[in-house]
Protein backbone atom coordinates (compact mmCIF):
# COMPACT_ATOMS: atom_id res chain seq x y z
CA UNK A 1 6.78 -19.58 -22.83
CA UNK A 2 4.67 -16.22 -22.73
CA UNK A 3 6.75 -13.31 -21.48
CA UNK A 4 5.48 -12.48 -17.60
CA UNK A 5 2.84 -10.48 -16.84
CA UNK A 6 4.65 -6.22 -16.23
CA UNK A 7 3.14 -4.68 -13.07
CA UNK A 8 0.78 -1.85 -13.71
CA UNK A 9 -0.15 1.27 -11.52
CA UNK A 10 -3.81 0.79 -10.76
CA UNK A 11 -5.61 3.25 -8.82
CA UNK A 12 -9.53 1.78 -8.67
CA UNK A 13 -10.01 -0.58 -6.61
CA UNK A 14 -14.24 -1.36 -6.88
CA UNK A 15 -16.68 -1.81 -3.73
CA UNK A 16 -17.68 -4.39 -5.85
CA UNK A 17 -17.35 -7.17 -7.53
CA UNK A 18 -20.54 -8.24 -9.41
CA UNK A 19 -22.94 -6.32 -11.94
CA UNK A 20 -26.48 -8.26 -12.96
CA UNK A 21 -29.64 -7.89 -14.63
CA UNK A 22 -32.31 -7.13 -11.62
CA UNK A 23 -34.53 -9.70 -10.68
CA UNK A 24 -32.42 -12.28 -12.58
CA UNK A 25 -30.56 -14.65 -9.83
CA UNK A 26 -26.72 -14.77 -10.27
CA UNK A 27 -26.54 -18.49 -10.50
CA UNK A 28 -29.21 -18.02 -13.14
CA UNK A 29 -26.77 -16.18 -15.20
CA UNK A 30 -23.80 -16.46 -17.33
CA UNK A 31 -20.93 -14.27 -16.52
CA UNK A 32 -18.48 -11.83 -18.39
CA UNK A 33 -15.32 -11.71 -16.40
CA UNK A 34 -13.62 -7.84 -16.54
CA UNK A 35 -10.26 -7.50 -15.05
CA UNK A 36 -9.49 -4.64 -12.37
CA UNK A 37 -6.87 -3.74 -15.60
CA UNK A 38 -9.79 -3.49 -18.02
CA UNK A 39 -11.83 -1.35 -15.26
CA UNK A 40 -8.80 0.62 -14.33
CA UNK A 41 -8.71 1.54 -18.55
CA UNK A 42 -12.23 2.14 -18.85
CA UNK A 43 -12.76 4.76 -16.10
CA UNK A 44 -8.66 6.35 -17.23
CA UNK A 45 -10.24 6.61 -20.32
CA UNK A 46 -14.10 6.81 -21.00
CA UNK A 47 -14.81 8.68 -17.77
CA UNK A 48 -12.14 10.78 -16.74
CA UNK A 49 -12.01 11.75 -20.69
CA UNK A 50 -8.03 10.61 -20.40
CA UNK A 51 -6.40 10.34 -23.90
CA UNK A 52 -4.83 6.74 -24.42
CA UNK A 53 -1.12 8.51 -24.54
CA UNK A 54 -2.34 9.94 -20.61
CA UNK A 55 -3.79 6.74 -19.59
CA UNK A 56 -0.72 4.36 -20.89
CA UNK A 57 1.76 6.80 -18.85
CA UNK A 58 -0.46 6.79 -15.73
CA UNK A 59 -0.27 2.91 -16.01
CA UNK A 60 3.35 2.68 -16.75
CA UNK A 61 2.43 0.84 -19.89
CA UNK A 62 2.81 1.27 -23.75
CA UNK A 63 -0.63 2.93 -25.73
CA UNK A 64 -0.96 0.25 -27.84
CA UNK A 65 -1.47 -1.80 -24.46
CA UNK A 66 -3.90 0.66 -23.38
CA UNK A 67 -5.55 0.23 -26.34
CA UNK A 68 -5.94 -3.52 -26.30
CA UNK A 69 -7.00 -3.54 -23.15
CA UNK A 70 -9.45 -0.81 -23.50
CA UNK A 71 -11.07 -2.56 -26.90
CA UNK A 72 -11.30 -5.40 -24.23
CA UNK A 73 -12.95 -4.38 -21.60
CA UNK A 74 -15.86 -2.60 -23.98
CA UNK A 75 -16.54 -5.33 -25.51
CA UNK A 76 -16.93 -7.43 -22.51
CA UNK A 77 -19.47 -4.95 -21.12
CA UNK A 78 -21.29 -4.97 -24.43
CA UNK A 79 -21.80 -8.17 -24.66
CA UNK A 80 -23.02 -8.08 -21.17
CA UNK A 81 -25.37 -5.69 -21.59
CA UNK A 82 -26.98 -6.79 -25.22
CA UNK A 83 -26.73 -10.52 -23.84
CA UNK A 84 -27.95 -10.18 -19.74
CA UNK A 85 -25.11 -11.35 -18.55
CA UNK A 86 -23.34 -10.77 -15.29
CA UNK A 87 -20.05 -8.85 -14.62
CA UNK A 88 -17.46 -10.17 -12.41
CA UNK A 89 -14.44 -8.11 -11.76
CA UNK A 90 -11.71 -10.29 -10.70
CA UNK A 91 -8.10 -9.78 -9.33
CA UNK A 92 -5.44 -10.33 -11.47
């Protein structure tokens, strides 16, 4: 039995919920589901220029975590972006 899920401090919260290709329908397309955790890493960390020591005590979590997480969430948007997929940032 996995150990349950630790309660992190997450600040974003997104107007939005889907990214697409223009002019592409979204039930034309296949999706790439990002988690608000994922998001919450990438902007700590990519945009706000946080190092992963900063962003793993603003989340109340270990680095290593943050570092999982953030190796995640990149290569979820890659793959969108090379592949024309949709992003769906979901609520977990």
């Amino acid at each position: 039995m996995p150990r349950p899920r630790l309660k992190r401090h997450l600040c974003i919260n997104p107007g939005v919920v889907y990214f697409k290709p223009r002019g592409i329908p979204l039930r034309e397309l296949q999706q790439v589901q990002l988690t608000r955790e994922e998001l919450e890493v990438f902007w700590l960390v990519d945009m706000k220029g946080y190092e992963q020591i900063q962003a793993a005590r603003h989340m109340k979590t270990s680095q290593s975590t943050i570092q999982r997480i953030l190796q995640s969430a990149r290569k979820k948007t890659a793959q969108a972006l090379i592949e024309g997929k949709a992003i769906k940032i979901i609520k977990i």
